[in-house]
PDB file of N, CA and C in Angstrom:
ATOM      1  N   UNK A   1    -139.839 -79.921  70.951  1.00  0.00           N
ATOM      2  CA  UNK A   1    -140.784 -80.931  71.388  1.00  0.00           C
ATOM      3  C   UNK A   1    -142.162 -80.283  71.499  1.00  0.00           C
ATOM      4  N   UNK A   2    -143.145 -81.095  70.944  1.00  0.00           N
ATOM      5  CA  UNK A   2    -144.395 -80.353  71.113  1.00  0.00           C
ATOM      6  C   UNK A   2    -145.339 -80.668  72.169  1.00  0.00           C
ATOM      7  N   UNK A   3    -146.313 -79.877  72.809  1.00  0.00           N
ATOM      8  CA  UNK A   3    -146.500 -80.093  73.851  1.00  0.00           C
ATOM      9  C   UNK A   3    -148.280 -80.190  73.877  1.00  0.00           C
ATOM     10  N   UNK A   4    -148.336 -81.894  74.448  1.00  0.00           N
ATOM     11  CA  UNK A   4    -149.289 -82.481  74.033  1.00  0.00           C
ATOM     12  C   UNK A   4    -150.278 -82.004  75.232  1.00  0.00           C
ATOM     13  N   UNK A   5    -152.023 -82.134  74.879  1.00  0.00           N
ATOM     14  CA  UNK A   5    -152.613 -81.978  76.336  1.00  0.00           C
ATOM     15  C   UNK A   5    -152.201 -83.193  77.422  1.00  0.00           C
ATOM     16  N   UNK A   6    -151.752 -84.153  77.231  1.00  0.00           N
ATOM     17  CA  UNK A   6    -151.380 -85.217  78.345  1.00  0.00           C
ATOM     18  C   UNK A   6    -150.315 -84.815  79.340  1.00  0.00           C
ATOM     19  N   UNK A   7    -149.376 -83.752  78.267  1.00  0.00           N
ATOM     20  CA  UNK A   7    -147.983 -83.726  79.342  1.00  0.00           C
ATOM     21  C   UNK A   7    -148.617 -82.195  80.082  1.00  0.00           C
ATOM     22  N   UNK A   8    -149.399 -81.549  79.349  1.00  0.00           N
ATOM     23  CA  UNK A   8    -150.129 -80.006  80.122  1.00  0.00           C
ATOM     24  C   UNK A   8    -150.505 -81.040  81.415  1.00  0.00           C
ATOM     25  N   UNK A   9    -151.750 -81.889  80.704  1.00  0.00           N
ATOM     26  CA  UNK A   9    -152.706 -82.257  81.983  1.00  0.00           C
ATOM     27  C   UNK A   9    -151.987 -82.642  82.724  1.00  0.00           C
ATOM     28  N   UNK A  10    -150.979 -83.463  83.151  1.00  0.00           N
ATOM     29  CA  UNK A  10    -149.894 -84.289  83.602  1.00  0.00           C
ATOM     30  C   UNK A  10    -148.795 -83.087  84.879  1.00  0.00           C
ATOM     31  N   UNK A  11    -148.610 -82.148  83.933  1.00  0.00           N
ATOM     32  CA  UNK A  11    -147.875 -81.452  84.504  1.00  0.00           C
ATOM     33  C   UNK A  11    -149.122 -80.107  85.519  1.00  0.00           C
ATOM     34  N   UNK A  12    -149.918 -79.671  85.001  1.00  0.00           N
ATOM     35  CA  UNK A  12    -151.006 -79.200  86.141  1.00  0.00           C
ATOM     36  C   UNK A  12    -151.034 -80.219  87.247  1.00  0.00           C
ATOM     37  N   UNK A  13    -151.416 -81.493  87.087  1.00  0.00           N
ATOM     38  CA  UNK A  13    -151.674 -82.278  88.481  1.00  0.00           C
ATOM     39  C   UNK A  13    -150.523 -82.367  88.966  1.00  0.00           C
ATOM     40  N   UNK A  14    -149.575 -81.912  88.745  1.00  0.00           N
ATOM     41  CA  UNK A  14    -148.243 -82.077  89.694  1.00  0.00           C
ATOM     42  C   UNK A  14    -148.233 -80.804  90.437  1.00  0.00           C
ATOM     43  N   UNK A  15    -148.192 -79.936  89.710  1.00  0.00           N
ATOM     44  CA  UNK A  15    -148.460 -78.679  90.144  1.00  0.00           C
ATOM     45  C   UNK A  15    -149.246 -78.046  91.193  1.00  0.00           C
ATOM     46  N   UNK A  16    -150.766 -78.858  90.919  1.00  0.00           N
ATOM     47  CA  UNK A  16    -151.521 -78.849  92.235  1.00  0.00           C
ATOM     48  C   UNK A  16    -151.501 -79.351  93.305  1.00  0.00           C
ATOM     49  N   UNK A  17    -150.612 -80.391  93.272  1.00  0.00           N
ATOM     50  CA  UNK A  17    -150.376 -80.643  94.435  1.00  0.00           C
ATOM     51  C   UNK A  17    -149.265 -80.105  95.444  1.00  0.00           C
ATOM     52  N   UNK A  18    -148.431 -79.132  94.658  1.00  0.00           N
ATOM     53  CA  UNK A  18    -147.959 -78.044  95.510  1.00  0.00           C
ATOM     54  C   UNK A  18    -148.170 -77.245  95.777  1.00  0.00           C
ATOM     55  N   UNK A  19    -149.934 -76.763  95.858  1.00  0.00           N
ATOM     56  CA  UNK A  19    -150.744 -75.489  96.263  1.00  0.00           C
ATOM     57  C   UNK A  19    -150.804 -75.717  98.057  1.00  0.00           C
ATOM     58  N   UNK A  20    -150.711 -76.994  98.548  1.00  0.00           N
ATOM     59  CA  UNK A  20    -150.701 -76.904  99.806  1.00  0.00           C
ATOM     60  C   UNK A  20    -149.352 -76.095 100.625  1.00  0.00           C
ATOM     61  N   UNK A  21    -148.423 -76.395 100.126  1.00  0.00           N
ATOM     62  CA  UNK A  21    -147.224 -75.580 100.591  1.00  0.00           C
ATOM     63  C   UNK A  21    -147.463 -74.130 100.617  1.00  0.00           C
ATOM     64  N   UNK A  22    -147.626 -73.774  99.377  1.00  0.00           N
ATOM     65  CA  UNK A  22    -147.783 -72.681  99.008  1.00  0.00           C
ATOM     66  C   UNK A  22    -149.284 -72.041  99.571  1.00  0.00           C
ATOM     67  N   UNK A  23    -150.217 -72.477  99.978  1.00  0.00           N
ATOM     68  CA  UNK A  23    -151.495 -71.670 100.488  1.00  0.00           C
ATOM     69  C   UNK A  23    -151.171 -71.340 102.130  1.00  0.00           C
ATOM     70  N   UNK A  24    -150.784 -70.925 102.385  1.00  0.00           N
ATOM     71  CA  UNK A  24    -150.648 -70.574 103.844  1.00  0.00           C
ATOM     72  C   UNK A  24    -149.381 -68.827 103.021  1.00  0.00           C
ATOM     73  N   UNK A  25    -148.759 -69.161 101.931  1.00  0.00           N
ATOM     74  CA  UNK A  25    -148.339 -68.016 101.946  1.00  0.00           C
ATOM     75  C   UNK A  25    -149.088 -66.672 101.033  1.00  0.00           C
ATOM     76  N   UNK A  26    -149.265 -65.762 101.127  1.00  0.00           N
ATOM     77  CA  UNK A  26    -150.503 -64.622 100.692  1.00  0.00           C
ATOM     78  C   UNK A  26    -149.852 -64.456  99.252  1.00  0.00           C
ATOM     79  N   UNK A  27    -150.295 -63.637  98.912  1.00  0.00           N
ATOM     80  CA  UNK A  27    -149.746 -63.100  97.260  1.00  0.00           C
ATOM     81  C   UNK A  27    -149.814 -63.303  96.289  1.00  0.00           C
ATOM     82  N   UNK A  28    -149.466 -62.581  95.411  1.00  0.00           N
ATOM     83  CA  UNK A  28    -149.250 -63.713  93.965  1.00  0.00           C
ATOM     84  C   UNK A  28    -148.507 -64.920  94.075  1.00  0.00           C
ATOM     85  N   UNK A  29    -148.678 -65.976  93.168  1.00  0.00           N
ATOM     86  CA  UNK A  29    -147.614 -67.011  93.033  1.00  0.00           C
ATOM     87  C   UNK A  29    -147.657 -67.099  91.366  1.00  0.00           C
ATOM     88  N   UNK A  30    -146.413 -67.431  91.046  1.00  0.00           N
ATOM     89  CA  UNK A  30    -146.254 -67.364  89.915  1.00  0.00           C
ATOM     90  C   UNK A  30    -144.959 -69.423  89.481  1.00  0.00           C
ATOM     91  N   UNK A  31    -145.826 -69.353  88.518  1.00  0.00           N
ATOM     92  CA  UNK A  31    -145.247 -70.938  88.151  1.00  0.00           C
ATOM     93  C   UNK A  31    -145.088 -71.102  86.757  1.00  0.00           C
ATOM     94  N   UNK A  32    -143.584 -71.617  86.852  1.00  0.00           N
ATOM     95  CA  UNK A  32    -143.233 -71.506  85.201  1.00  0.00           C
ATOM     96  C   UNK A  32    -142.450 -72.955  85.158  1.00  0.00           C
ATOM     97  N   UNK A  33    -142.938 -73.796  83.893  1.00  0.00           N
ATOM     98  CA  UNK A  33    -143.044 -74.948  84.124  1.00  0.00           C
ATOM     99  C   UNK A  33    -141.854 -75.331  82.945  1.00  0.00           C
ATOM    100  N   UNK A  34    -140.725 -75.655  82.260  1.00  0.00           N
ATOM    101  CA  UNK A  34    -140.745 -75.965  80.827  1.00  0.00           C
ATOM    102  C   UNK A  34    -139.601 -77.403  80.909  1.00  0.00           C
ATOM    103  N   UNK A  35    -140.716 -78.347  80.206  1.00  0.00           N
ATOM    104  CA  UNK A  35    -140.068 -79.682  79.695  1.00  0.00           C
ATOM    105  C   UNK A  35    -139.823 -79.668  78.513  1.00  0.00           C
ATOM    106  N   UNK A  36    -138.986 -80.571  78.061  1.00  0.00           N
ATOM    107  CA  UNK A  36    -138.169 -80.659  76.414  1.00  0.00           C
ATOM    108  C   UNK A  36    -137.139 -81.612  76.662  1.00  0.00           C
ATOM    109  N   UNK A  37    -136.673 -82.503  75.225  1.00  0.00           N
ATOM    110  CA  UNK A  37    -135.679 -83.306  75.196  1.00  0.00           C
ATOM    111  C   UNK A  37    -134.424 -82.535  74.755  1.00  0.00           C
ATOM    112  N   UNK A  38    -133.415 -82.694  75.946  1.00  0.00           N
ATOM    113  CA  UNK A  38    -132.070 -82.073  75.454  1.00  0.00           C
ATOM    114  C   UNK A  38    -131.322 -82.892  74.649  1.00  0.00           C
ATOM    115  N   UNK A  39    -130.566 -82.147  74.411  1.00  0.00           N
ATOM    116  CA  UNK A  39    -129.784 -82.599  72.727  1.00  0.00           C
ATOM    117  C   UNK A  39    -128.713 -84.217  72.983  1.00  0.00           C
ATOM    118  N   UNK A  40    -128.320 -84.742  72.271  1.00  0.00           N
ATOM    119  CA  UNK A  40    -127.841 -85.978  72.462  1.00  0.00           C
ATOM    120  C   UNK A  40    -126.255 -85.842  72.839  1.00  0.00           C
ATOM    121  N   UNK A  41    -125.743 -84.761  73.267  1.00  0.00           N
ATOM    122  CA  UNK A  41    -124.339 -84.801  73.561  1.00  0.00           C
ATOM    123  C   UNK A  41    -123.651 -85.341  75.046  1.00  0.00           C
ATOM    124  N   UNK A  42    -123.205 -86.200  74.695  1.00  0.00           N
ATOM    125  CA  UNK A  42    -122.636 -87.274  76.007  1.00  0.00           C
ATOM    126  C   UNK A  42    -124.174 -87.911  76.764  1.00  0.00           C
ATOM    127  N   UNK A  43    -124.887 -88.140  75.486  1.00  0.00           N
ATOM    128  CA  UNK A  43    -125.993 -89.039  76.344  1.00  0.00           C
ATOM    129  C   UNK A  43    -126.200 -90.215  75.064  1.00  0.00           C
ATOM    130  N   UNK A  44    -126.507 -91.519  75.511  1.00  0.00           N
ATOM    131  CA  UNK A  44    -127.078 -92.420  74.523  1.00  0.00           C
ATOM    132  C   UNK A  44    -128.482 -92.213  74.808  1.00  0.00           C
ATOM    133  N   UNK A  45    -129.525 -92.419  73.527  1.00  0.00           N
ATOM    134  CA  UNK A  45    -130.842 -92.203  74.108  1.00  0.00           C
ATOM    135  C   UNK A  45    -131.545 -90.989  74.222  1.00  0.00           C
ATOM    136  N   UNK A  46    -132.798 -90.876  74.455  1.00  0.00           N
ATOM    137  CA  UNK A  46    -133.357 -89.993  74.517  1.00  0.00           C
ATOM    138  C   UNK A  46    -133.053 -89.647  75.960  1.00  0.00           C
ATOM    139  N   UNK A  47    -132.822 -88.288  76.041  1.00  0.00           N
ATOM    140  CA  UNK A  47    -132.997 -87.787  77.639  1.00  0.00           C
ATOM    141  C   UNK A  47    -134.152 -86.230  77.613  1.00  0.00           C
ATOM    142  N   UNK A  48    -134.755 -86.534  78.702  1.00  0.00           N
ATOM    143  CA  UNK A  48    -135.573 -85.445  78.650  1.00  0.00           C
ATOM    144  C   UNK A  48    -135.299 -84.735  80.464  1.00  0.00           C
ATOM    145  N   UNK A  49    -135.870 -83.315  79.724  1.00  0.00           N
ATOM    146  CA  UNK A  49    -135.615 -81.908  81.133  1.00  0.00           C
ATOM    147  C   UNK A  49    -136.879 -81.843  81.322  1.00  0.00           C
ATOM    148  N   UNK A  50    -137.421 -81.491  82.536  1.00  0.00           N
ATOM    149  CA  UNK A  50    -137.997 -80.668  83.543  1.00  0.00           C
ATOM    150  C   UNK A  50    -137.605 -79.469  84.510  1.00  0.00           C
ATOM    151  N   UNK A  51    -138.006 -78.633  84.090  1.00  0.00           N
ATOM    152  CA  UNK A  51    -137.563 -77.191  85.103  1.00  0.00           C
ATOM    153  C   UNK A  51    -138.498 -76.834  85.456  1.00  0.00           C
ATOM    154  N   UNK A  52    -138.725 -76.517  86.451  1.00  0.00           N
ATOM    155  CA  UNK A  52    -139.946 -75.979  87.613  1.00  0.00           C
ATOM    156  C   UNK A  52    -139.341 -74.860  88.071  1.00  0.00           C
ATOM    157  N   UNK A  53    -140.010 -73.419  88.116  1.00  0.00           N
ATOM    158  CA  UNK A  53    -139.298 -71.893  88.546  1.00  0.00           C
ATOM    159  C   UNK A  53    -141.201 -71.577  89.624  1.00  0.00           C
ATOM    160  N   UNK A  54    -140.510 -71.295  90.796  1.00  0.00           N
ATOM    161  CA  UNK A  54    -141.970 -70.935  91.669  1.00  0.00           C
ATOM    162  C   UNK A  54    -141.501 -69.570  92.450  1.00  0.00           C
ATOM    163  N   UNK A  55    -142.134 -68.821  91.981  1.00  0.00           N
ATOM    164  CA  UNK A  55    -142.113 -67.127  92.188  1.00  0.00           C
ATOM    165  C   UNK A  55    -143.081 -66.948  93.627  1.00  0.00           C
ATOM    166  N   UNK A  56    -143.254 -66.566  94.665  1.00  0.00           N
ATOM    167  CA  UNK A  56    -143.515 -66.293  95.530  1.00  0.00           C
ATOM    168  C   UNK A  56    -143.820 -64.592  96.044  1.00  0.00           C
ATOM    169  N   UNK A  57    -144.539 -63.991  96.372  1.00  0.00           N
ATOM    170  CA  UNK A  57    -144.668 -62.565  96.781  1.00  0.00           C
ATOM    171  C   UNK A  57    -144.136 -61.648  95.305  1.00  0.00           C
ATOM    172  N   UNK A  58    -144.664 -61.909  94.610  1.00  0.00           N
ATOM    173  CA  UNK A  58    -143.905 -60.960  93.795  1.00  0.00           C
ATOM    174  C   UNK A  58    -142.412 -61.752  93.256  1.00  0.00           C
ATOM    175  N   UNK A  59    -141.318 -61.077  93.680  1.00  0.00           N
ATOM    176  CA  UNK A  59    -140.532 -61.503  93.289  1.00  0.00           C
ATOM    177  C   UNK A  59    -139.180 -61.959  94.952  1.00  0.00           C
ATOM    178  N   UNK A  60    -139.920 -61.874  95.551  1.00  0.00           N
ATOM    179  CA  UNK A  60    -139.539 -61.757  96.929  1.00  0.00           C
ATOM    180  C   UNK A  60    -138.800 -63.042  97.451  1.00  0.00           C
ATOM    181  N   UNK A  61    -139.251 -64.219  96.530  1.00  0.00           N
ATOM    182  CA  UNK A  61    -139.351 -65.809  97.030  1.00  0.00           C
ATOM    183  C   UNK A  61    -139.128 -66.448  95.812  1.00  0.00           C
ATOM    184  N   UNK A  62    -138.120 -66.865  95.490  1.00  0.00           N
ATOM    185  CA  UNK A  62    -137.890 -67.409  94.040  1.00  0.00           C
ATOM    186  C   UNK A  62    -137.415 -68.912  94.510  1.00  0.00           C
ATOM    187  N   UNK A  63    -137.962 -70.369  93.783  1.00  0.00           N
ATOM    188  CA  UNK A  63    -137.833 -71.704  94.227  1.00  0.00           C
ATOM    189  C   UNK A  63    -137.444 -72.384  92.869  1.00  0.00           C
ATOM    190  N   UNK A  64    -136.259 -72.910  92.803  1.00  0.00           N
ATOM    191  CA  UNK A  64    -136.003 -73.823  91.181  1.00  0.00           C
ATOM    192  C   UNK A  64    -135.743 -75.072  91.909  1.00  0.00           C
ATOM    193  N   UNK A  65    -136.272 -76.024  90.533  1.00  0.00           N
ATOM    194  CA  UNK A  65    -135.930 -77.610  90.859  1.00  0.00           C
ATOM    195  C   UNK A  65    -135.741 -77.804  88.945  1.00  0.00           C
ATOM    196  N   UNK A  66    -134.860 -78.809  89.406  1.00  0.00           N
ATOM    197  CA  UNK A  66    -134.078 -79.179  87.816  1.00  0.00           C
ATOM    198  C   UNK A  66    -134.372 -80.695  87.974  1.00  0.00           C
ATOM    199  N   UNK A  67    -134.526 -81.652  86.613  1.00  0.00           N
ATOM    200  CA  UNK A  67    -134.511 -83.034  86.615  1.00  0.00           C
ATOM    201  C   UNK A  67    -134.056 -83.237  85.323  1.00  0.00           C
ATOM    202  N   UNK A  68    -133.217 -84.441  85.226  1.00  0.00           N
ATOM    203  CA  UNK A  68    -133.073 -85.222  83.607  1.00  0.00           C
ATOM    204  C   UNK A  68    -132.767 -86.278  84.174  1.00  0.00           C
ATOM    205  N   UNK A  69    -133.958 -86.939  83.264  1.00  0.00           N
ATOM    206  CA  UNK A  69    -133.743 -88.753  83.244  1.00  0.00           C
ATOM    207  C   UNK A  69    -134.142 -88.769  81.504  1.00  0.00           C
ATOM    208  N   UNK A  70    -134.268 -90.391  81.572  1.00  0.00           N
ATOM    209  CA  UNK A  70    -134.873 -90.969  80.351  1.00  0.00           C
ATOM    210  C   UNK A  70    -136.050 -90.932  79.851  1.00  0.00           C
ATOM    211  N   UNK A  71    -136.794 -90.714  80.827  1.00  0.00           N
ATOM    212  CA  UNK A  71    -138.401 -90.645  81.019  1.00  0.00           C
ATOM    213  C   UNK A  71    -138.673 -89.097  81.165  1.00  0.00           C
ATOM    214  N   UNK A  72    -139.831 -88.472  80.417  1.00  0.00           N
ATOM    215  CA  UNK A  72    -140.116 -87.443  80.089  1.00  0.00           C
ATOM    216  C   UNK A  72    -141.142 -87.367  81.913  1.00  0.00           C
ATOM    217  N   UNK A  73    -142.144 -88.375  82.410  1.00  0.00           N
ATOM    218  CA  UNK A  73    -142.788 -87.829  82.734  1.00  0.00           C
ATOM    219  C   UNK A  73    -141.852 -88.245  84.476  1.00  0.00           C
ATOM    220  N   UNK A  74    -140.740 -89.024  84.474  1.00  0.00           N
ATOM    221  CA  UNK A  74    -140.297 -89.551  85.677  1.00  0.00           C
ATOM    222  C   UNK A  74    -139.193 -87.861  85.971  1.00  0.00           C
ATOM    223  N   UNK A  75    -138.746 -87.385  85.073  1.00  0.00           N
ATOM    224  CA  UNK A  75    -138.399 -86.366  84.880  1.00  0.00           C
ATOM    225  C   UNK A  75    -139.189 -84.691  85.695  1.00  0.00           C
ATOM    226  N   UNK A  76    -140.745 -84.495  85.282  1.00  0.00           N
ATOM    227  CA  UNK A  76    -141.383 -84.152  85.921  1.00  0.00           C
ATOM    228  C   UNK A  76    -141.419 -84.102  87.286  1.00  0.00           C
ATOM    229  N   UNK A  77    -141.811 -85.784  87.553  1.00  0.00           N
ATOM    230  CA  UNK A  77    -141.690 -85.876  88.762  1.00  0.00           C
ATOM    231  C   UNK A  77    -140.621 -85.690  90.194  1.00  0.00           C
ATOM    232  N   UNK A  78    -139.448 -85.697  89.432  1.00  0.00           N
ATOM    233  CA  UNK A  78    -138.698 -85.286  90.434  1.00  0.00           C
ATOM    234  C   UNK A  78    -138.133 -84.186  90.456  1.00  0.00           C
ATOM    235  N   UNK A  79    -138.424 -83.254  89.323  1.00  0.00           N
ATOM    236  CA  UNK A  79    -138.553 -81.655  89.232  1.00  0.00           C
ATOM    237  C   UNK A  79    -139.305 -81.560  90.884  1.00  0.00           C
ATOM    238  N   UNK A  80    -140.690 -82.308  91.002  1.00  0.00           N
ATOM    239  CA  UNK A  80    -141.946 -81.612  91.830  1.00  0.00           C
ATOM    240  C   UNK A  80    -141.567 -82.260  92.628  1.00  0.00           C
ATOM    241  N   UNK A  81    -140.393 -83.109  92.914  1.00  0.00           N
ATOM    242  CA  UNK A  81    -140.407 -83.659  94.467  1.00  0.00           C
ATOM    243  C   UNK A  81    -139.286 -82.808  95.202  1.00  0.00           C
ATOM    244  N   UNK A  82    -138.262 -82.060  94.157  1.00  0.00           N
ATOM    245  CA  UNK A  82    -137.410 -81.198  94.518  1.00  0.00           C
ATOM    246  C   UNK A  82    -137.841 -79.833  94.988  1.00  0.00           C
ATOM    247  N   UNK A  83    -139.140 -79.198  94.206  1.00  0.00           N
ATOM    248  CA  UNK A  83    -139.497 -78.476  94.363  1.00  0.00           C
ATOM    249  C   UNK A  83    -140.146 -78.197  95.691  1.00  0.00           C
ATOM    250  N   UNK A  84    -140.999 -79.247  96.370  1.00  0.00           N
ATOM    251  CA  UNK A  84    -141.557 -80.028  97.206  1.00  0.00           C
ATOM    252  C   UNK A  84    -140.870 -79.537  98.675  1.00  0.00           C
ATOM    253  N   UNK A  85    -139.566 -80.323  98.432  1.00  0.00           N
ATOM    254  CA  UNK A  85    -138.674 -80.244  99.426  1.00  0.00           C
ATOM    255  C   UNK A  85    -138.578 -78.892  99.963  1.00  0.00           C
ATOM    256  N   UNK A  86    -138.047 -78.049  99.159  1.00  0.00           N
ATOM    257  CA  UNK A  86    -137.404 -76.636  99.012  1.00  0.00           C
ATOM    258  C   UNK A  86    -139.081 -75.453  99.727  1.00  0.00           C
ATOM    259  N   UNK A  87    -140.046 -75.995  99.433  1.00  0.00           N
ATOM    260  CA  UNK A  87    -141.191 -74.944  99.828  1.00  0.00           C
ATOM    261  C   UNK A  87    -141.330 -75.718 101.180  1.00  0.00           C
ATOM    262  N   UNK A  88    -141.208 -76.824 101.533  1.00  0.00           N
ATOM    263  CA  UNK A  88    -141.963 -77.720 102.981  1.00  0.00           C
ATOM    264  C   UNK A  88    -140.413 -76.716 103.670  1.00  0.00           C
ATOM    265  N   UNK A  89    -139.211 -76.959 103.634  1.00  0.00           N
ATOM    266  CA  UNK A  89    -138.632 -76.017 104.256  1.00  0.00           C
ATOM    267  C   UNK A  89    -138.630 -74.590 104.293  1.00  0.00           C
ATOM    268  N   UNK A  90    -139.178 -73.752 103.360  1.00  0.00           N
ATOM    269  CA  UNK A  90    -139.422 -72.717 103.756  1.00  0.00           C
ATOM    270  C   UNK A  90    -140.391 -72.804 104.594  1.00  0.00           C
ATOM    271  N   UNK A  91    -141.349 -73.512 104.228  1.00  0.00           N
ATOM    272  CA  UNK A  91    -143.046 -72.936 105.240  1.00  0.00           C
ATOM    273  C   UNK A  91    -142.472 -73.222 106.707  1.00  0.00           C
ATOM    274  N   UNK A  92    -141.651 -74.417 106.858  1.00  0.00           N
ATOM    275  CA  UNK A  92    -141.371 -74.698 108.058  1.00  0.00           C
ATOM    276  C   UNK A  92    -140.472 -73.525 109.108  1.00  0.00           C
ATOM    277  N   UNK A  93    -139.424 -72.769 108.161  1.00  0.00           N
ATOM    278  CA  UNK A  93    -138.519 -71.606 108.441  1.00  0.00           C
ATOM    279  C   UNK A  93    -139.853 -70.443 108.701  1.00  0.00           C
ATOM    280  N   UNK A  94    -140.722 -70.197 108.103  1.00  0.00           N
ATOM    281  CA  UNK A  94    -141.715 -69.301 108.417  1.00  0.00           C
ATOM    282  C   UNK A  94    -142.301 -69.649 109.505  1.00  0.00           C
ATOM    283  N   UNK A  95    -143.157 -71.052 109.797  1.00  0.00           N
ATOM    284  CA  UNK A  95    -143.366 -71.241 111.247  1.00  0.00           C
ATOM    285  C   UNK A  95    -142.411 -71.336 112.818  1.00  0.00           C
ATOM    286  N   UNK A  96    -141.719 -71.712 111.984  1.00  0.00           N
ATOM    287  CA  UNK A  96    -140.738 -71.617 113.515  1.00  0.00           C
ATOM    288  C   UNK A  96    -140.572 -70.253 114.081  1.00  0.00           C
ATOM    289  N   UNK A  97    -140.129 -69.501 112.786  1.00  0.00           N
ATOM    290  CA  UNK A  97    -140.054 -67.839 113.161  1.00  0.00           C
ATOM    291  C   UNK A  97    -141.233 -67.160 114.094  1.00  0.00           C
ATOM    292  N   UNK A  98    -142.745 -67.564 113.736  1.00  0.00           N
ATOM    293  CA  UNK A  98    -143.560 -67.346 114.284  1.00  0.00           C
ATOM    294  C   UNK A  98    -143.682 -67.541 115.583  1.00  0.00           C
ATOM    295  N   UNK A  99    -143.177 -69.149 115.828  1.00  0.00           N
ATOM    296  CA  UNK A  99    -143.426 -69.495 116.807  1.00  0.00           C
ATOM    297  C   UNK A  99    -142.240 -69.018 118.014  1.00  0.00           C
ATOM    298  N   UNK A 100    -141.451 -68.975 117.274  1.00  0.00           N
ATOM    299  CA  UNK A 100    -139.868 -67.617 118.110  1.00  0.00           C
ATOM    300  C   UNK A 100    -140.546 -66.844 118.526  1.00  0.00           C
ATOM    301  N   UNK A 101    -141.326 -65.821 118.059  1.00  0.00           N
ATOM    302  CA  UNK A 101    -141.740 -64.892 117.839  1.00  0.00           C
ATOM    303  C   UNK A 101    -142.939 -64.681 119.231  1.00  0.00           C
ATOM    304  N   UNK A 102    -143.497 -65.753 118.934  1.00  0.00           N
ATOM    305  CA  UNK A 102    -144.745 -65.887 119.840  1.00  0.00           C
ATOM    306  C   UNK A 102    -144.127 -66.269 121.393  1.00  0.00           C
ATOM    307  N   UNK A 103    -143.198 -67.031 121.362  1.00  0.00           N
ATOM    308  CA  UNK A 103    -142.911 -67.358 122.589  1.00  0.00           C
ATOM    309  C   UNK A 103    -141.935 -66.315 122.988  1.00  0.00           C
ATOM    310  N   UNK A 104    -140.997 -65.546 122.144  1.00  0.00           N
ATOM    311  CA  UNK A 104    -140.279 -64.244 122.949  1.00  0.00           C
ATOM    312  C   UNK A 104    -141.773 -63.518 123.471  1.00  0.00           C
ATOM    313  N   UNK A 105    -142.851 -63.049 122.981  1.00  0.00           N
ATOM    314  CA  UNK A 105    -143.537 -62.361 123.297  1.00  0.00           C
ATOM    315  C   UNK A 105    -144.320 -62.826 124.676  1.00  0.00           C
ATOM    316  N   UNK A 106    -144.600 -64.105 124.487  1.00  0.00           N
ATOM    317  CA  UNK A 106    -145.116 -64.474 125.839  1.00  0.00           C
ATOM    318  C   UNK A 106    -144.082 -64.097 126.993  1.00  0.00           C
ATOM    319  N   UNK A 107    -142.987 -64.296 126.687  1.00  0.00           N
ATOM    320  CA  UNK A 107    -142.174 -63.935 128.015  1.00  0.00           C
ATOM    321  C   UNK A 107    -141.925 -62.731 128.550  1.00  0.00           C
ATOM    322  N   UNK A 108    -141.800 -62.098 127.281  1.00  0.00           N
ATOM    323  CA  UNK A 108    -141.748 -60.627 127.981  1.00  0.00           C
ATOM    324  C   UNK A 108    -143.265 -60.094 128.758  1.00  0.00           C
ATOM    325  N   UNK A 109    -144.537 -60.706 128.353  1.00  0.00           N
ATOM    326  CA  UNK A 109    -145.830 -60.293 129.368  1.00  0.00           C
ATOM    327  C   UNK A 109    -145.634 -60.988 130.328  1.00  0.00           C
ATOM    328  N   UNK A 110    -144.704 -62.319 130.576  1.00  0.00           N
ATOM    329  CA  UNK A 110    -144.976 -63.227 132.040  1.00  0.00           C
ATOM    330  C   UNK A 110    -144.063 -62.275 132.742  1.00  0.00           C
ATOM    331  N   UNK A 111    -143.234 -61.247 131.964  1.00  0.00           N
ATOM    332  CA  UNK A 111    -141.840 -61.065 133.234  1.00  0.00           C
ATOM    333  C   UNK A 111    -142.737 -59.508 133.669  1.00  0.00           C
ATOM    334  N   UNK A 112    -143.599 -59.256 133.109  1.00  0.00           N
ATOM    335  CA  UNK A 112    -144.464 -57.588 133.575  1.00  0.00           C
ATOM    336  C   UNK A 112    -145.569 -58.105 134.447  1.00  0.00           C
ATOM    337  N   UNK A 113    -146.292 -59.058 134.282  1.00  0.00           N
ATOM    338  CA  UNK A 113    -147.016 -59.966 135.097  1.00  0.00           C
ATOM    339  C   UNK A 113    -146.633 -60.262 136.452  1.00  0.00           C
ATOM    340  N   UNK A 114    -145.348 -60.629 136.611  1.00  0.00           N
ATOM    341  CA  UNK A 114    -145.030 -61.405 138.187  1.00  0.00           C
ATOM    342  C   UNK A 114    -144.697 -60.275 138.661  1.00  0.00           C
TER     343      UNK A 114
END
């Protein structure tokens, strides 16, 4: 399948909109994107893939989301809503830790304090 500027442009704006997840974490990030129509075995119709691979710290943080529908670009989209999911729970596993973190520490200065 050849890859037109509509499905690039198409697939960047999906993309950017998972820089918010991802900007709170430091490092490289690395994003590897690849759509194509898979082959017709046990499908009527055209079916098309989306794979989304999001590299984090190096290689430290690795995130996949998979999609096949009928639709090339509905396909996309729920690559990036899977993907979506999977980083809003990490960032959230990173804040909580923090916030563990912050509140063991407060306690141990309130218990040297009194």
């Amino acid at each position: 399948m050849e890859l037109t500027p509509a499905i690039r442009e198409y697939v960047e704006k999906r993309i950017e909109s998972l820089k918010k997840f991802m900007g709170s974490i430091p490092d490289t990030t690395h994003v590897q994107v690849e759509v194509g129509k898979t082959t017709n075995h046990h499908h009527k119709g055209d079916i098309f893939r989306a794979e989304m691979n999001v590299t984090l710290s190096g290689n430290s943080y690795q995130f996949r989301a998979e999609a096949e529908t009928e639709d090339l670009y509905a396909a996309i989209d729920l690559a990036k809503d899977e993907l979506e999911r999977e980083l809003q729970t990490f960032k959230g596993k990173k804040v909580a830790l923090y916030k563990r973190g912050a509140k063991t520490l407060k306690n141990l200065v309130k218990r040297f304090w009194m």
